[in-house]
N, C-alpha and C. Protein backbone atom coordinates (compact mmCIF):
# COMPACT_ATOMS: atom_id res chain seq x y z
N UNK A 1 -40.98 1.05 47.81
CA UNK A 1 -41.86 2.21 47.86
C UNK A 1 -42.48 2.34 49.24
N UNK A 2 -42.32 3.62 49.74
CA UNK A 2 -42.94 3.67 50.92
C UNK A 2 -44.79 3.67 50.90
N UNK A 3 -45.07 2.89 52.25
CA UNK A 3 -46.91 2.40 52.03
C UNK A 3 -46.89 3.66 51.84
N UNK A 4 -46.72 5.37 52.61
CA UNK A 4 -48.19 6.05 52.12
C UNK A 4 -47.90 7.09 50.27
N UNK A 5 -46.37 6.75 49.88
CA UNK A 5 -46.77 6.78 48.72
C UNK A 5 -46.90 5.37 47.56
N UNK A 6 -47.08 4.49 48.39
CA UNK A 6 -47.44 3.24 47.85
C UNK A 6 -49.39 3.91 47.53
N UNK A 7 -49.97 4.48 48.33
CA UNK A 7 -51.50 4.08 48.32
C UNK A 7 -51.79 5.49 48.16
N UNK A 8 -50.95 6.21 47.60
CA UNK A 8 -51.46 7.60 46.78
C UNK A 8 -51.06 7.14 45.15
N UNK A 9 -50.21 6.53 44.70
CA UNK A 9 -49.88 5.71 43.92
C UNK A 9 -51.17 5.20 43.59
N UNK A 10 -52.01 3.91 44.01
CA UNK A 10 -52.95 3.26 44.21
C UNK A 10 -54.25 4.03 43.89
N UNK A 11 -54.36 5.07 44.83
CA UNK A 11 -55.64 5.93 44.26
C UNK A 11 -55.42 6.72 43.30
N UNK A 12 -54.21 7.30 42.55
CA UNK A 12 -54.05 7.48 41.72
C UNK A 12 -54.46 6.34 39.97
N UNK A 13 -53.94 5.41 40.38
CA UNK A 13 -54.13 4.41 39.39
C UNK A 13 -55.34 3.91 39.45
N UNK A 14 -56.08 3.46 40.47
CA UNK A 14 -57.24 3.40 40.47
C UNK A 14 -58.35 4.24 39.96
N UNK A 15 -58.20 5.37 39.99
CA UNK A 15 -58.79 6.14 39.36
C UNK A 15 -58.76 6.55 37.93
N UNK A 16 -57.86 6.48 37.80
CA UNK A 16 -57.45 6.57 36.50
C UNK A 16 -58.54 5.06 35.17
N UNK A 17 -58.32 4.19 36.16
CA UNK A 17 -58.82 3.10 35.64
C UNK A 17 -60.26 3.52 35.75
N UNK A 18 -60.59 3.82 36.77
CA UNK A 18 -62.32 3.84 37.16
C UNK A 18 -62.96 5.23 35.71
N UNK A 19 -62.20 6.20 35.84
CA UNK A 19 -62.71 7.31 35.03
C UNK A 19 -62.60 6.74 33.70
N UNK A 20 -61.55 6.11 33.03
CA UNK A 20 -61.55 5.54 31.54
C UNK A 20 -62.76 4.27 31.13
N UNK A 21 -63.14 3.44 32.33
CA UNK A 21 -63.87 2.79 32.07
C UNK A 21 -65.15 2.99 32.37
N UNK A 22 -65.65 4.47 33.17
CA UNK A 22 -67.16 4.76 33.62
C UNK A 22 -67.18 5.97 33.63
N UNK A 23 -66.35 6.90 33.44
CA UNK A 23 -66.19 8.59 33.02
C UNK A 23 -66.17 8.79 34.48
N UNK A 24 -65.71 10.13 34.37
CA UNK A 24 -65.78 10.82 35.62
C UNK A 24 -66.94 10.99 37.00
N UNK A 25 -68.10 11.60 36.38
CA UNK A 25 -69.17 11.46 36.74
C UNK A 25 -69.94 9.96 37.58
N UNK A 26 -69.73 8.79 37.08
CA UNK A 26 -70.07 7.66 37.58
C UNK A 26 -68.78 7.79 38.52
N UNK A 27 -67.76 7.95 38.83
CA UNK A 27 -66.84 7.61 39.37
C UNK A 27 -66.61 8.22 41.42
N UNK A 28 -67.07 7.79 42.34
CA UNK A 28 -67.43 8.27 43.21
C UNK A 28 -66.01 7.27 44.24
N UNK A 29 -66.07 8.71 44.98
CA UNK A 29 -64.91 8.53 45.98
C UNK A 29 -64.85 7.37 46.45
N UNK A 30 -66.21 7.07 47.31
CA UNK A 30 -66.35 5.09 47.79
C UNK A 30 -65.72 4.42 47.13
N UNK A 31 -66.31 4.22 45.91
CA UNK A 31 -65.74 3.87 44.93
C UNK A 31 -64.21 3.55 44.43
N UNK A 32 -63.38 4.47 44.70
CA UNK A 32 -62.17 4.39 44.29
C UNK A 32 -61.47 4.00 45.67
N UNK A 33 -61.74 4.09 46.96
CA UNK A 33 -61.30 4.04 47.97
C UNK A 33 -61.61 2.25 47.90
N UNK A 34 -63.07 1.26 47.38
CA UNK A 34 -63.28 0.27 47.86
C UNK A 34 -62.17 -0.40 46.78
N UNK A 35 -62.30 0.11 45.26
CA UNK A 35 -61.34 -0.51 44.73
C UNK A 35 -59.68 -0.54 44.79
N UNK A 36 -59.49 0.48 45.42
CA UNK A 36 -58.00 0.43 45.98
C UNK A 36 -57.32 0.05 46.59
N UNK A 37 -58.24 -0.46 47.82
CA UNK A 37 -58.06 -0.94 48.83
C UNK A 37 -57.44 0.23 50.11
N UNK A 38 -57.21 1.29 49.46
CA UNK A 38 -56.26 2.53 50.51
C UNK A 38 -57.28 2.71 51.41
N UNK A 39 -56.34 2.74 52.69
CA UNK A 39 -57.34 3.56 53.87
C UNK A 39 -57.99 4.77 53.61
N UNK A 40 -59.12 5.56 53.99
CA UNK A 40 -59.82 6.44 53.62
C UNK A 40 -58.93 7.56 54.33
N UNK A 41 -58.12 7.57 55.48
CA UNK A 41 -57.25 8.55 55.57
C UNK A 41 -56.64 8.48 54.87
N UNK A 42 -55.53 8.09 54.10
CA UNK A 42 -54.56 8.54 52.40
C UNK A 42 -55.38 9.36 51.64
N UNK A 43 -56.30 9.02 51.79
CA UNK A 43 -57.14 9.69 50.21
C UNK A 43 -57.77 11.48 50.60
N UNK A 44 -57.75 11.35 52.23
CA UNK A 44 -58.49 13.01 52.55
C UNK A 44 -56.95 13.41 53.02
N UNK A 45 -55.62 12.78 53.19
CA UNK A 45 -54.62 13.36 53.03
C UNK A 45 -53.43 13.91 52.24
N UNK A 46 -53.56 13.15 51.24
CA UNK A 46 -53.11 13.49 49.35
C UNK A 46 -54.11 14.71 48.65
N UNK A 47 -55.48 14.26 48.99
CA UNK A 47 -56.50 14.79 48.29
C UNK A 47 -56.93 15.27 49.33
N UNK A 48 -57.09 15.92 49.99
CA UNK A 48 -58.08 16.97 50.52
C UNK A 48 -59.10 17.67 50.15
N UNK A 49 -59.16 18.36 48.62
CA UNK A 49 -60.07 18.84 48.23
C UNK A 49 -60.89 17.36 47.21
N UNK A 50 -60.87 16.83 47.48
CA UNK A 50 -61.36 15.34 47.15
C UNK A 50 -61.13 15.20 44.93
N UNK A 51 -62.79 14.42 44.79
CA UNK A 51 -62.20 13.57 43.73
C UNK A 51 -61.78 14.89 42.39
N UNK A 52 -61.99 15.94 42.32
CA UNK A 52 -61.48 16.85 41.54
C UNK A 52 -59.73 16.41 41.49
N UNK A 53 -59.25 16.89 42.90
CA UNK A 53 -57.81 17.05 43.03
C UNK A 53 -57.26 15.28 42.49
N UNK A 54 -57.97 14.31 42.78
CA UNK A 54 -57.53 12.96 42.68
C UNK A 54 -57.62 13.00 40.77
N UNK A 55 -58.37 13.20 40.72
CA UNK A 55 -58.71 13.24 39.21
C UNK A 55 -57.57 14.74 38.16
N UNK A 56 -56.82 15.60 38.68
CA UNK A 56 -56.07 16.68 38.23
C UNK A 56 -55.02 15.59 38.59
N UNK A 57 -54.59 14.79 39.09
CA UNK A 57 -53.15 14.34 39.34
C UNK A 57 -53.12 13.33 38.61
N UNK A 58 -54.02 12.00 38.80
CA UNK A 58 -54.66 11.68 37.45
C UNK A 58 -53.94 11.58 36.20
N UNK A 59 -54.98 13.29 35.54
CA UNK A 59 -54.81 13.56 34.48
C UNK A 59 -53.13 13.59 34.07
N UNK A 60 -52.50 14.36 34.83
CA UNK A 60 -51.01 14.64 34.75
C UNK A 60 -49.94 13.58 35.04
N UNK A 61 -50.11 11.99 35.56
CA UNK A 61 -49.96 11.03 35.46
C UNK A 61 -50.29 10.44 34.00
N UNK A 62 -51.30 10.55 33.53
CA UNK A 62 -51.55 10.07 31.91
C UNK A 62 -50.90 10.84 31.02
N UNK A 63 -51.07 11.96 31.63
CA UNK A 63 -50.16 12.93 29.94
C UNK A 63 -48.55 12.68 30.26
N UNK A 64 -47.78 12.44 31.48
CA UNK A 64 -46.63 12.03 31.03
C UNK A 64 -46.33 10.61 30.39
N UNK A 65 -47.12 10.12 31.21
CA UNK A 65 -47.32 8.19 30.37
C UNK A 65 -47.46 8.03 28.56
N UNK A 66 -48.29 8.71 28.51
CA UNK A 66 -48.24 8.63 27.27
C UNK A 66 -47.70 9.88 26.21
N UNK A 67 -46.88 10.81 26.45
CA UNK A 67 -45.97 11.24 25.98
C UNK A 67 -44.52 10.79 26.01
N UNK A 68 -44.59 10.10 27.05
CA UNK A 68 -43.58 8.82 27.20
C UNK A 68 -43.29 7.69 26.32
N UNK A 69 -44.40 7.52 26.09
CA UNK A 69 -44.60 6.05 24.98
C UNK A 69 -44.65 6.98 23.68
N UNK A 70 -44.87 8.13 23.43
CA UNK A 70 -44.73 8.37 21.75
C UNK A 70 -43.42 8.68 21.66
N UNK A 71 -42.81 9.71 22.55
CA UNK A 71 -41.27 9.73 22.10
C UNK A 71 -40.48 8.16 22.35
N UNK A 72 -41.08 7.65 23.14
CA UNK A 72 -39.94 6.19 22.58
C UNK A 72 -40.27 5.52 21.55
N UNK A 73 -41.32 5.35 21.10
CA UNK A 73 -42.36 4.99 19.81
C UNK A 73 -41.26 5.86 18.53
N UNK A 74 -41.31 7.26 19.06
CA UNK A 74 -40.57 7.89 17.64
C UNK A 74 -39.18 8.10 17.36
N UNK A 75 -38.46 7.38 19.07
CA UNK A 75 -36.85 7.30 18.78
C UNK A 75 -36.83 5.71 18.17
N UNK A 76 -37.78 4.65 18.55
CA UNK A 76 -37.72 3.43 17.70
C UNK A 76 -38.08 3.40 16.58
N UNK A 77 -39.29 4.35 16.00
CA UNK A 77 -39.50 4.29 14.49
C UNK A 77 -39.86 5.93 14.03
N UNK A 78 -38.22 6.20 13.88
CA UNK A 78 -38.48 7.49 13.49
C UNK A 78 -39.37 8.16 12.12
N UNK A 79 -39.47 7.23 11.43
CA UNK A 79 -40.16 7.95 9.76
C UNK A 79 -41.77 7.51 10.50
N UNK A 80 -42.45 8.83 10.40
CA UNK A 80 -43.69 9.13 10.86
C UNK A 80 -44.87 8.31 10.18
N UNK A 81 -44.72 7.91 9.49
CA UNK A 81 -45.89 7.38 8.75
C UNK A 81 -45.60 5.85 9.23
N UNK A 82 -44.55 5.05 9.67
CA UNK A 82 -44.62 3.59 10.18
C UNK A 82 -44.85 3.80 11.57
N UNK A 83 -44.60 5.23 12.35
CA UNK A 83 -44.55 5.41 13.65
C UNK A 83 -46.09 5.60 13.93
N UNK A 84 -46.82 6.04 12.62
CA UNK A 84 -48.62 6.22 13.37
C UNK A 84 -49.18 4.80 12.60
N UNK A 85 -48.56 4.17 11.63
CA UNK A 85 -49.29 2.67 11.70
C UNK A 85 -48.81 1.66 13.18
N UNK A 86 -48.14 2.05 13.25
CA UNK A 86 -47.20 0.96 14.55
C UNK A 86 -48.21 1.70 15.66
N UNK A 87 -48.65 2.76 15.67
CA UNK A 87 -49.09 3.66 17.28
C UNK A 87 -50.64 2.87 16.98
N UNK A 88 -51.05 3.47 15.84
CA UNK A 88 -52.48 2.87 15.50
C UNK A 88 -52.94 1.27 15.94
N UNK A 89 -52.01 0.46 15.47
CA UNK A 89 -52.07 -1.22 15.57
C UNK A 89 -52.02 -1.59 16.81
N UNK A 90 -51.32 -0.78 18.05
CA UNK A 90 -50.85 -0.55 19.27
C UNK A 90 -52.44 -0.14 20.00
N UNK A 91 -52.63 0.85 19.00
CA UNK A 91 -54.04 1.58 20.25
C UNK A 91 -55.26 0.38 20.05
N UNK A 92 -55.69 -0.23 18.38
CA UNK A 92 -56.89 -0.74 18.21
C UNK A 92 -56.65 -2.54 19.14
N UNK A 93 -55.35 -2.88 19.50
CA UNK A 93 -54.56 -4.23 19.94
C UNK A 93 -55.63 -3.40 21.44
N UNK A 94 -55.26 -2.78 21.83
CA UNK A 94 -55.60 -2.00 23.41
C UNK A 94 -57.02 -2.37 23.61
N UNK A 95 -57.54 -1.65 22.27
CA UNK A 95 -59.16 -1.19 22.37
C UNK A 95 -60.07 -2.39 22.54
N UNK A 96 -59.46 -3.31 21.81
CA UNK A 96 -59.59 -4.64 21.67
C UNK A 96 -59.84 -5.75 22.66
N UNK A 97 -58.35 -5.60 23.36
CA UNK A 97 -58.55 -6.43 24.49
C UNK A 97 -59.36 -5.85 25.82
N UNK A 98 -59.67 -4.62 25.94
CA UNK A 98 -60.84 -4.50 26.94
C UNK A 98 -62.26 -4.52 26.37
N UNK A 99 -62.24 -5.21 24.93
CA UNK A 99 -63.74 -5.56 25.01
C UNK A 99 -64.77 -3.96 24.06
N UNK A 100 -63.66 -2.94 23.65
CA UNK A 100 -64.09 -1.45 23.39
C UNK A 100 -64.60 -0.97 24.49
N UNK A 101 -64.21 -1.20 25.97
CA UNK A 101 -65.01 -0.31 26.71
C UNK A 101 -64.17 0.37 26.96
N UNK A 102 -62.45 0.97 27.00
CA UNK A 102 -61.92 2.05 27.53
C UNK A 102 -61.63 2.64 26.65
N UNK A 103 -61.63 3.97 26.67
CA UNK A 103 -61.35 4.90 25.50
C UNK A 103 -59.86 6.04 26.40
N UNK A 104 -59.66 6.65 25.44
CA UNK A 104 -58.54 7.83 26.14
C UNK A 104 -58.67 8.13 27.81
N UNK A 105 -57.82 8.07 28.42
CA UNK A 105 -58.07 8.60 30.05
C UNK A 105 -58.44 9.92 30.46
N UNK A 106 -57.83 10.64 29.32
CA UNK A 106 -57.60 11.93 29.48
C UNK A 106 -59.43 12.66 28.87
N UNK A 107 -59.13 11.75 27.40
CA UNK A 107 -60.57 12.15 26.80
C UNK A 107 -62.13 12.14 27.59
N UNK A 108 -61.86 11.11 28.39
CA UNK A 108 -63.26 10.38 29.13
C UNK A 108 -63.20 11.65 30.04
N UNK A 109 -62.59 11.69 31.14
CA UNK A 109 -62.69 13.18 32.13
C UNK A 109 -62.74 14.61 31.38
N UNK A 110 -62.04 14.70 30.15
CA UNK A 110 -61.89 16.23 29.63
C UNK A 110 -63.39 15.92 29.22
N UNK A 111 -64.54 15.08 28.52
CA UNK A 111 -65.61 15.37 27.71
C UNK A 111 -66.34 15.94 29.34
N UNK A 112 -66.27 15.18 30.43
CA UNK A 112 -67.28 15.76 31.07
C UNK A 112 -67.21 16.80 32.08
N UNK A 113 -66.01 17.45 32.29
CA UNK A 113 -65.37 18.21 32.92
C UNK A 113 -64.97 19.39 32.35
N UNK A 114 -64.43 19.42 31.63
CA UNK A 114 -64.04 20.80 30.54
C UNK A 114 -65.39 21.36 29.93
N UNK A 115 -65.87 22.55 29.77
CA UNK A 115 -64.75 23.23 30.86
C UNK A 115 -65.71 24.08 32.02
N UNK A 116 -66.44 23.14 32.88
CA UNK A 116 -66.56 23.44 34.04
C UNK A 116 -65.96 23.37 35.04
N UNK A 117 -65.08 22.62 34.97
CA UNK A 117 -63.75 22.72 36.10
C UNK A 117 -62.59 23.22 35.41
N UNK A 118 -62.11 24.58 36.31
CA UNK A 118 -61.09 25.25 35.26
C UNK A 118 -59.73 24.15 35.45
N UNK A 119 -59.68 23.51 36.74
CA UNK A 119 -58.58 22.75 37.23
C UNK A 119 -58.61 21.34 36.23
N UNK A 120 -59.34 20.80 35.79
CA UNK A 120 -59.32 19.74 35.09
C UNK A 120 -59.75 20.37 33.35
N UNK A 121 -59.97 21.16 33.05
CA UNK A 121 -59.56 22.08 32.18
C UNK A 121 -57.88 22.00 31.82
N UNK A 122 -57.19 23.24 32.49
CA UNK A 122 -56.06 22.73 32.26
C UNK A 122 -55.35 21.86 32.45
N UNK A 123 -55.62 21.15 33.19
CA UNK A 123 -54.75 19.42 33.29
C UNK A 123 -55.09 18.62 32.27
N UNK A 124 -56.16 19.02 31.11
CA UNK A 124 -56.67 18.00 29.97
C UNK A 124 -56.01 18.33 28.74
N UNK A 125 -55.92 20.05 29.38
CA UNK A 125 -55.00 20.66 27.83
C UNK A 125 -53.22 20.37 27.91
N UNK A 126 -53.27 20.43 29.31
CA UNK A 126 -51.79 20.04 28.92
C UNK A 126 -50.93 18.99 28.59
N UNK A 127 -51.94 18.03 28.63
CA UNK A 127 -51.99 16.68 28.78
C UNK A 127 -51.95 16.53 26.59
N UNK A 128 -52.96 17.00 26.43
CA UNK A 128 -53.07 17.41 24.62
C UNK A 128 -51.93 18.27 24.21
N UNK A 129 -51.88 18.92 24.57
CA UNK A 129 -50.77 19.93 24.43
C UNK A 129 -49.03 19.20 24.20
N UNK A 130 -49.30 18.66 25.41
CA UNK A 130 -47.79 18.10 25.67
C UNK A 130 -47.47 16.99 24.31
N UNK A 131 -48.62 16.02 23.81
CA UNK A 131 -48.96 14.62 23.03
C UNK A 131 -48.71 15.25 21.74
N UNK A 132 -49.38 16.40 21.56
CA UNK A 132 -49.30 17.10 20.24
C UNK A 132 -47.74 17.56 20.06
N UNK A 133 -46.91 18.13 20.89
CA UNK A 133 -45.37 18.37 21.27
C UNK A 133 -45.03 17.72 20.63
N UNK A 134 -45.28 16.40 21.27
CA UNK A 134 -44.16 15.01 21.00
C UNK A 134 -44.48 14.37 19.37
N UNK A 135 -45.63 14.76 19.14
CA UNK A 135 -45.74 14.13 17.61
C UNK A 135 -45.06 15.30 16.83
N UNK A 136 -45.04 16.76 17.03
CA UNK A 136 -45.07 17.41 16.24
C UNK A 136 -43.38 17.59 16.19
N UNK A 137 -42.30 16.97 17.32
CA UNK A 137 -41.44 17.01 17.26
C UNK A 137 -40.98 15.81 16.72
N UNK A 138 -41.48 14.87 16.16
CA UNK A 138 -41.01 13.69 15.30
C UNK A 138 -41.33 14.09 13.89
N UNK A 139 -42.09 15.09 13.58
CA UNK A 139 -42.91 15.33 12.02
C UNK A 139 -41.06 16.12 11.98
N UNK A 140 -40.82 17.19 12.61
CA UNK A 140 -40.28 18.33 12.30
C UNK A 140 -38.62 17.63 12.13
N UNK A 141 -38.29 16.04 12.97
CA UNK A 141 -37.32 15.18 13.08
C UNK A 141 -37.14 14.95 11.75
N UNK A 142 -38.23 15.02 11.00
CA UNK A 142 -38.54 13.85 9.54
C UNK A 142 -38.14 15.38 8.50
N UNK A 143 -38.03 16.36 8.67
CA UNK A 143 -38.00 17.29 7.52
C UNK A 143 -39.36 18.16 7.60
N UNK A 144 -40.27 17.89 8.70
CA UNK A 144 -41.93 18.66 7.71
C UNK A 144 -41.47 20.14 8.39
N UNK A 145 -42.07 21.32 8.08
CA UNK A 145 -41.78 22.62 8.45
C UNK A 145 -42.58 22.76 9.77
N UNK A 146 -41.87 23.83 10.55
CA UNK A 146 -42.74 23.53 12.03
C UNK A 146 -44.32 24.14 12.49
N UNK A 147 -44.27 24.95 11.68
CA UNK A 147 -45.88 24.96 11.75
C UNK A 147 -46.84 24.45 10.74
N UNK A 148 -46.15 23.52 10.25
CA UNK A 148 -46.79 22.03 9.27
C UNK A 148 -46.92 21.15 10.29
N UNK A 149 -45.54 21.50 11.18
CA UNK A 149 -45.73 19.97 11.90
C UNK A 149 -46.95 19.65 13.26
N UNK A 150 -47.02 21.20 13.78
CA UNK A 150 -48.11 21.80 14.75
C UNK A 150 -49.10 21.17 14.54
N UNK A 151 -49.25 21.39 13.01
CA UNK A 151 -50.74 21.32 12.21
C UNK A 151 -50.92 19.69 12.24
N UNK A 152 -50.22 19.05 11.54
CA UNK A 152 -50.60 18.08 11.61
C UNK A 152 -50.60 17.15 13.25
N UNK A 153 -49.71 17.30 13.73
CA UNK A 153 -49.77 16.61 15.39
C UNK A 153 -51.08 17.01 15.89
N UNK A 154 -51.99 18.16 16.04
CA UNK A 154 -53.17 17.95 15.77
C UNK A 154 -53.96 17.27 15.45
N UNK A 155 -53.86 17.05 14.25
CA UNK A 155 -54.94 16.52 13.63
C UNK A 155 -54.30 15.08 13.89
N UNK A 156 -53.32 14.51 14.14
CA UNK A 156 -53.15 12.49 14.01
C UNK A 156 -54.06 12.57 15.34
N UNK A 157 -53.86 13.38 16.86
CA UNK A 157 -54.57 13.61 17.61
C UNK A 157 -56.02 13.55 17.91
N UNK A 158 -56.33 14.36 17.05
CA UNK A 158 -57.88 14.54 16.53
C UNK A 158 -58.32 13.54 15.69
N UNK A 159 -57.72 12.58 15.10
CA UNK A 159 -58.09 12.09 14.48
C UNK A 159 -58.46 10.51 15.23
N UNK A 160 -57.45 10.09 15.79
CA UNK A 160 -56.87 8.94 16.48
C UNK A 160 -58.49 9.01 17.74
N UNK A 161 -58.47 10.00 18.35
CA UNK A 161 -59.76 10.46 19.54
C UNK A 161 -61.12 9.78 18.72
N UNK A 162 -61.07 10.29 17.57
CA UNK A 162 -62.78 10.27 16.73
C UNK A 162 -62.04 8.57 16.57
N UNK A 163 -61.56 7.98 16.01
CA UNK A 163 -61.67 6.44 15.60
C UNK A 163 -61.64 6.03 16.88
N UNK A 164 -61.31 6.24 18.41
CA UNK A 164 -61.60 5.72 19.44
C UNK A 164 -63.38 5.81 19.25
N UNK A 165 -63.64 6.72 19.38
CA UNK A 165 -65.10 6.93 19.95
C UNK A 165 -65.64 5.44 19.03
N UNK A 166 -65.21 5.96 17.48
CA UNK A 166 -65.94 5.32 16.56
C UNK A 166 -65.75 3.47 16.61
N UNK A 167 -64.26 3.44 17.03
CA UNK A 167 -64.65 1.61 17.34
C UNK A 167 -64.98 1.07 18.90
N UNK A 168 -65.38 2.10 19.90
CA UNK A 168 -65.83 1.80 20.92
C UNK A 168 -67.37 1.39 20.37
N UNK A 169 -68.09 2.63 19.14
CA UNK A 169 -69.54 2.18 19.17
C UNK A 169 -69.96 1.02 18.25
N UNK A 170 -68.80 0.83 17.32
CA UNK A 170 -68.78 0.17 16.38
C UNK A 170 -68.53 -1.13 16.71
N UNK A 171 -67.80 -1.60 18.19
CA UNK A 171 -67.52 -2.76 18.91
C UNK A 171 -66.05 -3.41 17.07
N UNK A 172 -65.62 -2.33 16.83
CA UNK A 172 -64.42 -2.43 15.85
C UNK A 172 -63.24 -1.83 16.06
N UNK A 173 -61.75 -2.86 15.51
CA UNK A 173 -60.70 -2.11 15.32
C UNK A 173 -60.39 -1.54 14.60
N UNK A 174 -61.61 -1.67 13.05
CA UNK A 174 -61.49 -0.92 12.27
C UNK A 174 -61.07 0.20 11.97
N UNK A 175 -62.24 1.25 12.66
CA UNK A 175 -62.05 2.56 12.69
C UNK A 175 -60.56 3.59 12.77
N UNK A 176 -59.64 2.41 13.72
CA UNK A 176 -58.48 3.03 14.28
C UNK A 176 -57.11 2.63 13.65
N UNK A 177 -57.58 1.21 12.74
CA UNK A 177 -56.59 0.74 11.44
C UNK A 177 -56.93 1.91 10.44
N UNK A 178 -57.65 2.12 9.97
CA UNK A 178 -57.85 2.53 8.67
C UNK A 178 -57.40 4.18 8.97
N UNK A 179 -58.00 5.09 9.90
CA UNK A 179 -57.10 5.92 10.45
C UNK A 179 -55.50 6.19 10.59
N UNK A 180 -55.26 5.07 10.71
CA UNK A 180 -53.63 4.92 10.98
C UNK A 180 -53.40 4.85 9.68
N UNK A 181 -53.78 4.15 8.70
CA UNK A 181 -53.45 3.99 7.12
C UNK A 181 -53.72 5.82 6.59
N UNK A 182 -54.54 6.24 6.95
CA UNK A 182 -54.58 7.64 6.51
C UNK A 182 -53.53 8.30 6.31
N UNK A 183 -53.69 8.26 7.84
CA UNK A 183 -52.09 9.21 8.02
C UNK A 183 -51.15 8.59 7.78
N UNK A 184 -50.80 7.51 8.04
CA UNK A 184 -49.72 7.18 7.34
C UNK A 184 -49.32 7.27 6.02
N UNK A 185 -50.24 7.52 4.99
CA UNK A 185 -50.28 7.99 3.77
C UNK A 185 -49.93 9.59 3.40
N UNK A 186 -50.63 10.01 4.78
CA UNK A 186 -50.43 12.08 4.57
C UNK A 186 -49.32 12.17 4.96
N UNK A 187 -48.36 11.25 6.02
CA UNK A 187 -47.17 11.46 6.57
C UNK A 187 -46.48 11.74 5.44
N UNK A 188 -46.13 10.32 5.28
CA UNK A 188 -45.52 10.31 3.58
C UNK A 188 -45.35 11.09 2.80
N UNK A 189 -46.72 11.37 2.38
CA UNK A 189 -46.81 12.70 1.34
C UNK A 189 -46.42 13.74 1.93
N UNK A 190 -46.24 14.33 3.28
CA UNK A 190 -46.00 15.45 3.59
C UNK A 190 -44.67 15.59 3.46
N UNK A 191 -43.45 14.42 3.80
CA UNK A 191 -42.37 14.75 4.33
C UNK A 191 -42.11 14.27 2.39
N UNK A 192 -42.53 13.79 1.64
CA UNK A 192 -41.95 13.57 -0.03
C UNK A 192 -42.44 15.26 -0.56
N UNK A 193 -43.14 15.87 -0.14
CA UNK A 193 -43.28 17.08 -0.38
C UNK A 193 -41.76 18.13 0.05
N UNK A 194 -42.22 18.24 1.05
CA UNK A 194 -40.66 18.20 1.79
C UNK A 194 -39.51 18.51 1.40
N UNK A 195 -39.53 16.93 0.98
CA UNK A 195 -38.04 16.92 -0.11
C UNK A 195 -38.06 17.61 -0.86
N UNK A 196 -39.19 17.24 -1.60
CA UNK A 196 -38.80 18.23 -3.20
C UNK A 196 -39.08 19.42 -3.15
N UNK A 197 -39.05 20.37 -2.25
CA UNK A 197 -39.05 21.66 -1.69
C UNK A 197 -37.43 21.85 -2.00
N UNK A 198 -37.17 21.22 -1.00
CA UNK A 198 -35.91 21.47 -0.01
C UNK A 198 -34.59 21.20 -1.90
């Protein structure tokens, strides 16, 4: 890798780390420059319009990462209801080993940014947007109808976000097991519905 996209790389990831573990707001340019180690020229030459633009690239770095990991998640376990206990056991294993202090990357910048910055605005939705795609194209893999499947990729979404918050305050993995057991139960039922439609 070449150094100067070695250390746009770097402030990219760095940041990423800094905003999930102290939100956006605490997160100050010094800051990401001392933990990166990148010269302070990389960072006013990638980023010019500073930590907004560092934080929009960021965002769009996380939403392919982890639309990445659900479609390989759902070409390894295609029946949806072992694919959101396996995702679930995966996220609360995560939540876990940092102690509950990092929550979603995407979530931590969209709560304090959206929607006063229209630019990190849409880089939060597409980032949701894209996650909801990828689940709703494993529901629709399984038999569910496609604006069943919309519906629900939503909500494992919405749902999965609230048991973050809830075992970050709860200092539990609870919240994000028993979640996963949910849906993995509505999966089920949705796509045995399904069938006996069809």
């Amino acid at each position: 890798m070449a150094p100067v996209a070695k250390h746009r790389d770097t402030l990219i990831s760095t940041s990423l780390s800094l905003f999930q573990r102290q939100g956006y707001a605490a997160t100050g340019l010094a800051e990401i420059l001392a933990e990166s180690g990148a010269p302070r020229g990389s960072l006013y030459h990638y980023f010019p319009e500073g930590k907004e633009a560092i934080a929009e690239a960021a965002l769009n770095v996380a939403a392919v990462a982890m639309e990445t990991r659900i479609r390989e998640a759902a070409a390894r376990i295609p029946d949806p209801a072992q694919c959101a206990l396996a995702y679930g056991q995966a996220l609360a294993a995560t939540m876990a080993e940092s102690g509950f202090s990092r929550g979603c990357q995407v979530a931590t910048v969209a709560l304090e940014a959206a929607p006063q910055s229209a630019r990190l605005t849409a880089a939060s939705r597409g980032a949701f947007d894209a996650w909801c795609a990828a689940i709703g194209d494993m529901l629709r893999a399984a038999g569910v109808a496609d604006a069943r499947a919309s519906a629900l990729a939503d909500f494992m979404i919405s749902a999965f976000q609230g048991a973050m918050i809830l075992a970050r305050v709860r200092q539990s993995s609870a919240p994000i097991l028993s979640t996963a057991e949910e849906l993995a139960r509505l999966f089920a039922r949705e796509i045995s519905a399904q069938g006996d439609v069809a």
